[in-house]
PDB file of N, CA and C in Angstrom:
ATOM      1  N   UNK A   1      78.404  48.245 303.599  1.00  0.00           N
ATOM      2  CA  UNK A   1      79.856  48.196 303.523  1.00  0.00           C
ATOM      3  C   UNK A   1      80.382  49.026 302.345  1.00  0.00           C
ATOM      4  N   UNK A   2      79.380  48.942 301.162  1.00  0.00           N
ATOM      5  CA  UNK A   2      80.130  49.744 300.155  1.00  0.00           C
ATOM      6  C   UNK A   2      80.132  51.156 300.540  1.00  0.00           C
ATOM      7  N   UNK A   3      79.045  51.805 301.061  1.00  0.00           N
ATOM      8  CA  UNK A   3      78.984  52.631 301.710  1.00  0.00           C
ATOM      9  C   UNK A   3      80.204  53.434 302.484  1.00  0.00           C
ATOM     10  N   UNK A   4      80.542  52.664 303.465  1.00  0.00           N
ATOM     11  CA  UNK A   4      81.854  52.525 304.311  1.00  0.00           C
ATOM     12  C   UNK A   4      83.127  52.834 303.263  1.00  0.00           C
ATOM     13  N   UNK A   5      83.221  51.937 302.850  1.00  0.00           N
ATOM     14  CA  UNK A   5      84.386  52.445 300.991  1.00  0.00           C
ATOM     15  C   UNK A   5      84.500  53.543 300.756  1.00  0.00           C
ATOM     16  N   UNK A   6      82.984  53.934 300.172  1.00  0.00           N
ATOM     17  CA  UNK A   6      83.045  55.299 299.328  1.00  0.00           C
ATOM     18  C   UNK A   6      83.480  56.766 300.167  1.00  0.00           C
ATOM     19  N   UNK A   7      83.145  56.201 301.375  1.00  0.00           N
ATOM     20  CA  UNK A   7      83.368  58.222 302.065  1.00  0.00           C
ATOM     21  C   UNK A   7      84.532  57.580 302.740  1.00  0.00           C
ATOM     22  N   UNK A   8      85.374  56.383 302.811  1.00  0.00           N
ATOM     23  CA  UNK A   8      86.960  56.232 302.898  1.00  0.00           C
ATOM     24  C   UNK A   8      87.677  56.868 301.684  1.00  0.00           C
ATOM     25  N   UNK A   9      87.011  56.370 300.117  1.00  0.00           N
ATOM     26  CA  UNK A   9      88.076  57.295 299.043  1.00  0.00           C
ATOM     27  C   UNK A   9      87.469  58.716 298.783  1.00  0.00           C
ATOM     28  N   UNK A  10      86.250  58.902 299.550  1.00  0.00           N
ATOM     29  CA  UNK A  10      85.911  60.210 299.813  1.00  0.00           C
ATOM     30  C   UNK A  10      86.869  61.053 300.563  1.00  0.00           C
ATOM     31  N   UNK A  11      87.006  60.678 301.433  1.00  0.00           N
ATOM     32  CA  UNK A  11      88.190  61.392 302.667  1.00  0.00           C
ATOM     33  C   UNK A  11      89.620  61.219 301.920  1.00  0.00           C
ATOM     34  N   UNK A  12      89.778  60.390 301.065  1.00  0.00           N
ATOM     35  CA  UNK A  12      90.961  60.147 300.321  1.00  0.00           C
ATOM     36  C   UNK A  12      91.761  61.250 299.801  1.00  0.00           C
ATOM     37  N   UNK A  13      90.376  61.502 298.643  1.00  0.00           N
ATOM     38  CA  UNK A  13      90.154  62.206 297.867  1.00  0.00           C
ATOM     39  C   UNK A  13      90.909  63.691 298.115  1.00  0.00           C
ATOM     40  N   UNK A  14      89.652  64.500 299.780  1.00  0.00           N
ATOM     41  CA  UNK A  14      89.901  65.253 300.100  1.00  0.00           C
ATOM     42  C   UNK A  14      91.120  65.535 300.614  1.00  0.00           C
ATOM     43  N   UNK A  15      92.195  64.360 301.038  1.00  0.00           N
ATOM     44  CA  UNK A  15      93.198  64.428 301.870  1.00  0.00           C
ATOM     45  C   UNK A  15      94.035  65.044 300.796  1.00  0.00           C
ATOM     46  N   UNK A  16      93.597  64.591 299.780  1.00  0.00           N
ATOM     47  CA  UNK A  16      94.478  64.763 298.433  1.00  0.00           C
ATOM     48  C   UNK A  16      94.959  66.216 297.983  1.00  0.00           C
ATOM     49  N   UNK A  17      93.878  66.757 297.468  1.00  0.00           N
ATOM     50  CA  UNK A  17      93.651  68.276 297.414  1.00  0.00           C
ATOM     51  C   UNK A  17      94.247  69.113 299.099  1.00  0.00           C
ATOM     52  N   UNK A  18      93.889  68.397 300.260  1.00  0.00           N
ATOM     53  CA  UNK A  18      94.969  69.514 300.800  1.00  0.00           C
ATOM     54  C   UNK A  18      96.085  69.418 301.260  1.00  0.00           C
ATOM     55  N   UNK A  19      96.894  68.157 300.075  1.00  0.00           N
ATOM     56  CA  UNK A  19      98.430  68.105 300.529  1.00  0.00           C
ATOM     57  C   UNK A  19      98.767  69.012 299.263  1.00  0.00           C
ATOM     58  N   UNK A  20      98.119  68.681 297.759  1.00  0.00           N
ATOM     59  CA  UNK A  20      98.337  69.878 297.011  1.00  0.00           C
ATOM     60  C   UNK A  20      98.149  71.237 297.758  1.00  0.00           C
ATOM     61  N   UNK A  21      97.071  71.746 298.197  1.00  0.00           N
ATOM     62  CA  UNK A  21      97.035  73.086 298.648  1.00  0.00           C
ATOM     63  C   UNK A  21      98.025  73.326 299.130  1.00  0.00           C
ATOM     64  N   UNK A  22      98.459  72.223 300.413  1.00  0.00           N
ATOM     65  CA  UNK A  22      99.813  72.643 301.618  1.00  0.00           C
ATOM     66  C   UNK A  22     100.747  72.806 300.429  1.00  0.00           C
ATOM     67  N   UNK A  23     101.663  72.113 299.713  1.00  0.00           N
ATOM     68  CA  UNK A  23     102.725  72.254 298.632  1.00  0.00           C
ATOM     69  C   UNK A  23     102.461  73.550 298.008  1.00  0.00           C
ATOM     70  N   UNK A  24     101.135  74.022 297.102  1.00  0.00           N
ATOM     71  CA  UNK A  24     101.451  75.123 296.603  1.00  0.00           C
ATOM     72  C   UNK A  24     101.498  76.512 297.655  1.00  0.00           C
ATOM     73  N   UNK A  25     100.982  76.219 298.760  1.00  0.00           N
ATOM     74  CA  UNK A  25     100.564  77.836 299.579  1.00  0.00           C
ATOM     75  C   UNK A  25     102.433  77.465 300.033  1.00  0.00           C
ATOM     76  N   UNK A  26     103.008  76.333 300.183  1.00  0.00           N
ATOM     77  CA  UNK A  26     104.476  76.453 300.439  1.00  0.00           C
ATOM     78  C   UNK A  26     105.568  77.469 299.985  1.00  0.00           C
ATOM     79  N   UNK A  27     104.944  76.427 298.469  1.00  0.00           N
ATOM     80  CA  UNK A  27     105.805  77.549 297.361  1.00  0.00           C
ATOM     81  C   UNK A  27     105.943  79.110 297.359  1.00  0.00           C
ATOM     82  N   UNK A  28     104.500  79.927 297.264  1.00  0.00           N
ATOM     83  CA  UNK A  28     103.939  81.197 297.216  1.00  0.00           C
ATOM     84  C   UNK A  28     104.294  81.194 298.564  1.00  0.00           C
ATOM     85  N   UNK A  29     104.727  80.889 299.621  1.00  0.00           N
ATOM     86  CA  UNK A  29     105.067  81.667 300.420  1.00  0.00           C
ATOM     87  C   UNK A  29     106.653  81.537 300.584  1.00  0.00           C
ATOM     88  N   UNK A  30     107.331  80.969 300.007  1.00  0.00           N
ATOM     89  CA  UNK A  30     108.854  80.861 300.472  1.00  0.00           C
ATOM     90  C   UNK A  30     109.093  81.816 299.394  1.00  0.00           C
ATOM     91  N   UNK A  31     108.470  82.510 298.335  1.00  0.00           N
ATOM     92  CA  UNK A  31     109.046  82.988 297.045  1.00  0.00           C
ATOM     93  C   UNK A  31     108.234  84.316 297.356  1.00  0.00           C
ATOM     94  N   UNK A  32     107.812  84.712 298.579  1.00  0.00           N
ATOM     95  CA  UNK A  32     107.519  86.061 298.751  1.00  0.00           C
ATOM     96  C   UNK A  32     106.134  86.428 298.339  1.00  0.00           C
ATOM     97  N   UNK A  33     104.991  85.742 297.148  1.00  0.00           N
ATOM     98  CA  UNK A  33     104.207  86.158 296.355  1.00  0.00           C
ATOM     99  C   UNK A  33     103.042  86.410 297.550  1.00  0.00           C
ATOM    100  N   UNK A  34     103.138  85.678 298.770  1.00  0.00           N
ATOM    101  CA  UNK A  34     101.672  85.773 299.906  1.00  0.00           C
ATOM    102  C   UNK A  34     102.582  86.803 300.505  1.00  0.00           C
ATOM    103  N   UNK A  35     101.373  87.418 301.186  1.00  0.00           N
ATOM    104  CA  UNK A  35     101.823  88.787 302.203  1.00  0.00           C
ATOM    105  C   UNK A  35     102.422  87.986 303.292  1.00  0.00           C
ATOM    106  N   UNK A  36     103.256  87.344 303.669  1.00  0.00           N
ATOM    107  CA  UNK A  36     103.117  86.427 305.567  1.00  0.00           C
ATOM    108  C   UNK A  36     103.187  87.311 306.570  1.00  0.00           C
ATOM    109  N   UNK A  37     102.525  88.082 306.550  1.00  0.00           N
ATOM    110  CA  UNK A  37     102.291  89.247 307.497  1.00  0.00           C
ATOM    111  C   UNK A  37     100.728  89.725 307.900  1.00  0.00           C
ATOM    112  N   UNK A  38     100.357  88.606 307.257  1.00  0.00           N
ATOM    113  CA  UNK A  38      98.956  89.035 306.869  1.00  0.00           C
ATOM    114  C   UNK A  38      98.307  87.817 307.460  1.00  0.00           C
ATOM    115  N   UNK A  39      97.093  88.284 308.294  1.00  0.00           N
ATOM    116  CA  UNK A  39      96.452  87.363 309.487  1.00  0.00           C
ATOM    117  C   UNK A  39      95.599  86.373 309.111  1.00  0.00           C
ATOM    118  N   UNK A  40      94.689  86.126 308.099  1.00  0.00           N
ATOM    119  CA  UNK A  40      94.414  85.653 307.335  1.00  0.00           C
ATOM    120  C   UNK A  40      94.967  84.179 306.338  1.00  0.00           C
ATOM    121  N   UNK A  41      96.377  85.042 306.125  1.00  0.00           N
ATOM    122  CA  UNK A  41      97.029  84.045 305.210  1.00  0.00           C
ATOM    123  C   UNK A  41      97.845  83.266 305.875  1.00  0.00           C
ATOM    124  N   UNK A  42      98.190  83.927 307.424  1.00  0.00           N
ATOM    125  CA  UNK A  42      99.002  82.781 308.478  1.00  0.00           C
ATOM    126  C   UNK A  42      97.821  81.825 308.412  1.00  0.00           C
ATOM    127  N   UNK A  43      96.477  81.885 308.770  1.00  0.00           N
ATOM    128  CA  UNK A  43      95.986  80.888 309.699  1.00  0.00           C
ATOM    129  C   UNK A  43      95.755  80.000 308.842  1.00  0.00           C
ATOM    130  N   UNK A  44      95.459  80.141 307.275  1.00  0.00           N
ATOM    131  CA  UNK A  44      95.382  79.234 306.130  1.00  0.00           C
ATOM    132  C   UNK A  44      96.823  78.654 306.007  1.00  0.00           C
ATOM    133  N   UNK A  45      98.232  79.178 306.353  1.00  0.00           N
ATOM    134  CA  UNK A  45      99.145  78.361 306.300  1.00  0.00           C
ATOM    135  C   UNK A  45      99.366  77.303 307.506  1.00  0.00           C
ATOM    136  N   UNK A  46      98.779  78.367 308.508  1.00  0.00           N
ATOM    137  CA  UNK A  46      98.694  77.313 309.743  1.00  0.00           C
ATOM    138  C   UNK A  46      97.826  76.026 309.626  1.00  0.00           C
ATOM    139  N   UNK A  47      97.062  76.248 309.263  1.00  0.00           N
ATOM    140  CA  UNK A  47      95.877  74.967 308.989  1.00  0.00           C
ATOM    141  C   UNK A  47      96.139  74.191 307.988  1.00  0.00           C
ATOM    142  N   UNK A  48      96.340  74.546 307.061  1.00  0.00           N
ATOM    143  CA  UNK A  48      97.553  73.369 305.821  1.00  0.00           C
ATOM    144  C   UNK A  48      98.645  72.256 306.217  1.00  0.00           C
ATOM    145  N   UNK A  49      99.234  73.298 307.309  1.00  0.00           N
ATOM    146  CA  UNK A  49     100.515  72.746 307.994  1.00  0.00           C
ATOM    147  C   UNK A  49     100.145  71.628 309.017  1.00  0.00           C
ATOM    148  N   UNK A  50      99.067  72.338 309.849  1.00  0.00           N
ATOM    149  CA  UNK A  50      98.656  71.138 310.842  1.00  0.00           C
ATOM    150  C   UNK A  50      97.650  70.061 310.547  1.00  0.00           C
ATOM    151  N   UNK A  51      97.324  70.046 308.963  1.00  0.00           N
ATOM    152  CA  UNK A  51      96.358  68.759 308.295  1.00  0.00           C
ATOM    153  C   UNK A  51      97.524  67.947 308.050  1.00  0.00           C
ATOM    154  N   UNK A  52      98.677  68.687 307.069  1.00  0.00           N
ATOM    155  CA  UNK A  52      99.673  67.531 306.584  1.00  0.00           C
ATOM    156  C   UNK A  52     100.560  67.225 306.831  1.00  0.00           C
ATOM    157  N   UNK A  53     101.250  68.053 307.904  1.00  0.00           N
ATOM    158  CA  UNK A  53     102.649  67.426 308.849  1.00  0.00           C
ATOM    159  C   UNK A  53     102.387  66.061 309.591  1.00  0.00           C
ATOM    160  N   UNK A  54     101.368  66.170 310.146  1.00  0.00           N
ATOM    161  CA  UNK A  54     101.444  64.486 310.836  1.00  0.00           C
ATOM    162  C   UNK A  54     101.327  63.410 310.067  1.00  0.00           C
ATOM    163  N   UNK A  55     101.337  63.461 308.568  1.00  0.00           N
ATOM    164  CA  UNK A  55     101.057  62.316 308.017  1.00  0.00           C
ATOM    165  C   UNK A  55     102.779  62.569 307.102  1.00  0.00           C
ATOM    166  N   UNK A  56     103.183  63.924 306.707  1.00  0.00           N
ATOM    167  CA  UNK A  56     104.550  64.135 306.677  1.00  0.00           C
ATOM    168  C   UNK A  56     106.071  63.581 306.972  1.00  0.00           C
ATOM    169  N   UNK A  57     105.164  64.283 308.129  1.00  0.00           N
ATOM    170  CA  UNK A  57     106.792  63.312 308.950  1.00  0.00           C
ATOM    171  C   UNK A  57     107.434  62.676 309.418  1.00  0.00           C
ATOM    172  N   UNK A  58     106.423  61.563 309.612  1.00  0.00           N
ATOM    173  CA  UNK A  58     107.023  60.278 309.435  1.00  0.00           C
ATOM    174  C   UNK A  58     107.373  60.287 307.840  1.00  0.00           C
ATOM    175  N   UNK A  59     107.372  60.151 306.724  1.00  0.00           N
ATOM    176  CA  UNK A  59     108.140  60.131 305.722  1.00  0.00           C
ATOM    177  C   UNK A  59     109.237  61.138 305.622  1.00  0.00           C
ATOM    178  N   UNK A  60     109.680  62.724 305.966  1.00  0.00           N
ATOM    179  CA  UNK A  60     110.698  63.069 305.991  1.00  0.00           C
ATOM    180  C   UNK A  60     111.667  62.180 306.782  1.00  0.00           C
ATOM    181  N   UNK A  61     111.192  61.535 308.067  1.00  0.00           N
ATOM    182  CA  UNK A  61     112.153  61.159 308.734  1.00  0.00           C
ATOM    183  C   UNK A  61     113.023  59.955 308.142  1.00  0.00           C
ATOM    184  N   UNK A  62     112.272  59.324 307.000  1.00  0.00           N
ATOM    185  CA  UNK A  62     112.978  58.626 306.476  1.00  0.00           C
ATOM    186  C   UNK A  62     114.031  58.281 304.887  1.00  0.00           C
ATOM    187  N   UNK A  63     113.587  59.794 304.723  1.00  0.00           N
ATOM    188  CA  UNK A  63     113.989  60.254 303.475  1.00  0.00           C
ATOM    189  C   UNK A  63     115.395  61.000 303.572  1.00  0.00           C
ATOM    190  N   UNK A  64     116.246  60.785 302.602  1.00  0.00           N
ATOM    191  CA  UNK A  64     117.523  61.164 302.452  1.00  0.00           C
ATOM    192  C   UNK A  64     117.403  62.778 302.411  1.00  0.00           C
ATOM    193  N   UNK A  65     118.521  63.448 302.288  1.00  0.00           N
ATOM    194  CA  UNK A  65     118.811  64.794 302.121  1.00  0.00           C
ATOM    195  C   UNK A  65     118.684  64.908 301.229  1.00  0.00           C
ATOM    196  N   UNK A  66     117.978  65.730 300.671  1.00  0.00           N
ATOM    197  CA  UNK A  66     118.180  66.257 298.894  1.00  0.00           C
ATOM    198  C   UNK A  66     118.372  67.421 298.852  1.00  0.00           C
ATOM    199  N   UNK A  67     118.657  68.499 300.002  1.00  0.00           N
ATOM    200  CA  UNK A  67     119.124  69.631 300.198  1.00  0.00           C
ATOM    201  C   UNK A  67     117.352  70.549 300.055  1.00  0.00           C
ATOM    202  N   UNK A  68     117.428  71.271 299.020  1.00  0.00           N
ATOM    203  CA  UNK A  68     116.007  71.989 299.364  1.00  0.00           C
ATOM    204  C   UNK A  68     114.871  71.579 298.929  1.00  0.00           C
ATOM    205  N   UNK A  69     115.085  70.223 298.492  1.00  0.00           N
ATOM    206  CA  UNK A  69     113.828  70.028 297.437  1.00  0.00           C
ATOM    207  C   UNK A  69     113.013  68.724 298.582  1.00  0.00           C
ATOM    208  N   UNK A  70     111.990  68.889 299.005  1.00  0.00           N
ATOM    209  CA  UNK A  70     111.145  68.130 299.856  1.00  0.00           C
ATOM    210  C   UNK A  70     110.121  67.463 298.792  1.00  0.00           C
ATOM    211  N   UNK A  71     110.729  65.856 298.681  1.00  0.00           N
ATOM    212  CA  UNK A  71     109.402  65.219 297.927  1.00  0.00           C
ATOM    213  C   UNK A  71     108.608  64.144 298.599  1.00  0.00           C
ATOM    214  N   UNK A  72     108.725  64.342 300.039  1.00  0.00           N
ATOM    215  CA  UNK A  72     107.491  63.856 300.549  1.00  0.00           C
ATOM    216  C   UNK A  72     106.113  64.265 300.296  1.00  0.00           C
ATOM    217  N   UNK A  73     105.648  64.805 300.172  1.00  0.00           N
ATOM    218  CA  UNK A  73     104.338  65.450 299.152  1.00  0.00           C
ATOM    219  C   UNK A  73     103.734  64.649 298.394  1.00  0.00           C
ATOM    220  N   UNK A  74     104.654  63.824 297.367  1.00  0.00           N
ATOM    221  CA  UNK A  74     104.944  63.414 296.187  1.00  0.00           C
ATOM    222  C   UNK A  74     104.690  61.689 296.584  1.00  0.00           C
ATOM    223  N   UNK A  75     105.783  61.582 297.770  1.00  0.00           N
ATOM    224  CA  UNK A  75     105.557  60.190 298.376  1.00  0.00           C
ATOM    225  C   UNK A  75     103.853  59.672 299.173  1.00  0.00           C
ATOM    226  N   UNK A  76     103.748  60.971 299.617  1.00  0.00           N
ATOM    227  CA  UNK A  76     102.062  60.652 300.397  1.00  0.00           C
ATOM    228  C   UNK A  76     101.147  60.956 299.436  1.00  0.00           C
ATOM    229  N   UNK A  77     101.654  61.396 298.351  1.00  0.00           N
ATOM    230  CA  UNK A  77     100.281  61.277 297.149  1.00  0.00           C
ATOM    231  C   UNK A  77     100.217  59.585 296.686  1.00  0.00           C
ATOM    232  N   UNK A  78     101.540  59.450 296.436  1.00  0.00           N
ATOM    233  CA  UNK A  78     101.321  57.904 296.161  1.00  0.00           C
ATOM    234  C   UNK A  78     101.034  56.819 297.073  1.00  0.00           C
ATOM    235  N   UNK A  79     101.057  57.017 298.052  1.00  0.00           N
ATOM    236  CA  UNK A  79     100.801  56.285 299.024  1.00  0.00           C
ATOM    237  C   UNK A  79      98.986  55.965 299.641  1.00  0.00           C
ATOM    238  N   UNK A  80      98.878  57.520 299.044  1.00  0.00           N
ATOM    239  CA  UNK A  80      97.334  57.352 299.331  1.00  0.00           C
ATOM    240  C   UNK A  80      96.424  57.064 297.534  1.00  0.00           C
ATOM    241  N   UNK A  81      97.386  57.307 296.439  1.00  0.00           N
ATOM    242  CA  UNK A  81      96.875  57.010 294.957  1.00  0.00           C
ATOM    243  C   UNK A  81      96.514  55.415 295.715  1.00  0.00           C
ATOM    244  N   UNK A  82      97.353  54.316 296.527  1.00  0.00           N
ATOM    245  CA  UNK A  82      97.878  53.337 296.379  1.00  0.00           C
ATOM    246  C   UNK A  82      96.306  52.635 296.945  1.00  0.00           C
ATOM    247  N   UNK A  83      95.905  53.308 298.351  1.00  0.00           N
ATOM    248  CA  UNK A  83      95.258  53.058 299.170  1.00  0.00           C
ATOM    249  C   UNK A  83      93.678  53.209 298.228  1.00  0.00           C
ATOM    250  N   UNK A  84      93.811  54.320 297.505  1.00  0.00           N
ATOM    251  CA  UNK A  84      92.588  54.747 297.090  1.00  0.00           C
ATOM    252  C   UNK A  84      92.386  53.054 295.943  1.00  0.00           C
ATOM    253  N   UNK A  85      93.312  53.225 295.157  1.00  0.00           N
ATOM    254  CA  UNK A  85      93.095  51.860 294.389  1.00  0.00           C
ATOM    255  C   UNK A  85      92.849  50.228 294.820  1.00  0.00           C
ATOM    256  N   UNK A  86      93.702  50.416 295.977  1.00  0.00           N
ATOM    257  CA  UNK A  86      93.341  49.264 296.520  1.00  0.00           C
ATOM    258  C   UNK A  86      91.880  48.912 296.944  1.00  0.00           C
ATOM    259  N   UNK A  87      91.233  50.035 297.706  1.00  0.00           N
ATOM    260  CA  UNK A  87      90.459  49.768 298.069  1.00  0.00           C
ATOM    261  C   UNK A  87      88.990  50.159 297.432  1.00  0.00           C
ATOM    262  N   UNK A  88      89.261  50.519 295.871  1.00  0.00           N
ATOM    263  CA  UNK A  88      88.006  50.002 294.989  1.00  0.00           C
ATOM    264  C   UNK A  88      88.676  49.044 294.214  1.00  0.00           C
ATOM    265  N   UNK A  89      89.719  48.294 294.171  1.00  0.00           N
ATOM    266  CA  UNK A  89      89.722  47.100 293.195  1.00  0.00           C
ATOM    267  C   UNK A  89      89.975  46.023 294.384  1.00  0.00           C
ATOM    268  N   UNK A  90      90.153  46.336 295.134  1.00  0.00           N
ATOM    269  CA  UNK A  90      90.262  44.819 296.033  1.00  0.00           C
ATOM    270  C   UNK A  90      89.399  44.723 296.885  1.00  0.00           C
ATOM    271  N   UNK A  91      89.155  45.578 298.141  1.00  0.00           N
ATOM    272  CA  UNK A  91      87.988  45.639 298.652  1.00  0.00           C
ATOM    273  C   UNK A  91      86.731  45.395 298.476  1.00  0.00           C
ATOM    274  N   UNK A  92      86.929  46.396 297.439  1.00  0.00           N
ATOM    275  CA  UNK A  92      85.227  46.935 296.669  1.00  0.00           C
ATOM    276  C   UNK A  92      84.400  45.110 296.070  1.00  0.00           C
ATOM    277  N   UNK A  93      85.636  44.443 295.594  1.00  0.00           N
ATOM    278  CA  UNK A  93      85.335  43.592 294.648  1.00  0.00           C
ATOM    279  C   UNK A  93      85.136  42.365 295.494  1.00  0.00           C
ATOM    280  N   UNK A  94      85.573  42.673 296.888  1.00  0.00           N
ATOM    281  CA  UNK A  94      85.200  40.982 297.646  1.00  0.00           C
ATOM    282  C   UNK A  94      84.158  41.687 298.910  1.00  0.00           C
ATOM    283  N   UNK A  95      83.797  42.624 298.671  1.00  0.00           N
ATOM    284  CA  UNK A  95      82.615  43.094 299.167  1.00  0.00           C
ATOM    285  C   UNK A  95      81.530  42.653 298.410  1.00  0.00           C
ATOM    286  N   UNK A  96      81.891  43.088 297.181  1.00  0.00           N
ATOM    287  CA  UNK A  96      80.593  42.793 295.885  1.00  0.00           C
ATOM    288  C   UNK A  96      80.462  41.440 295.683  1.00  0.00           C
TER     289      UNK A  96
END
């Protein structure tokens, strides 16, 4: 079972790093710095996009307007900080 745990905040982990990736390849590309013309750098935006939109948007849909600033990102980091903690201090500990 602990087993089971660890490659859950394993996958956590990883989910983690590519909602950062999706946010920064966002940035660098709305501000011109990526070529988006370039075949390569679509399919890495494409694949960013289709790891973290489905876990996305259900939270945009419930988030107010803030005009350009999107902090769902921000909300599914904490949401999964939340999950990751829970489940080595609560889990972990009535497993053990």
């Amino acid at each position: 079972m602990i087993a089971l745990i660890q490659t859950i905040v394993m996958a956590l982990d990883l989910y983690w790093w590519v909602i950062i990736a999706s946010a920064i390849f966002s940035w660098l590309y709305a501000f011109n710095v990526v070529n988006s013309r370039n075949q390569f750098v679509g399919s890495i935006g494409n694949m960013l996009y289709r790891l973290t939109e489905p876990a996305l948007r259900p939270i945009r849909r419930f988030m107010p307007d803030l005009g350009g600033i999107d902090i769902s990102p921000i909300i599914l980091l904490l949401i999964l900080f939340f999950l990751r903690q829970f489940l080595l201090t609560t889990v972990l500990s009535l497993v053990v």
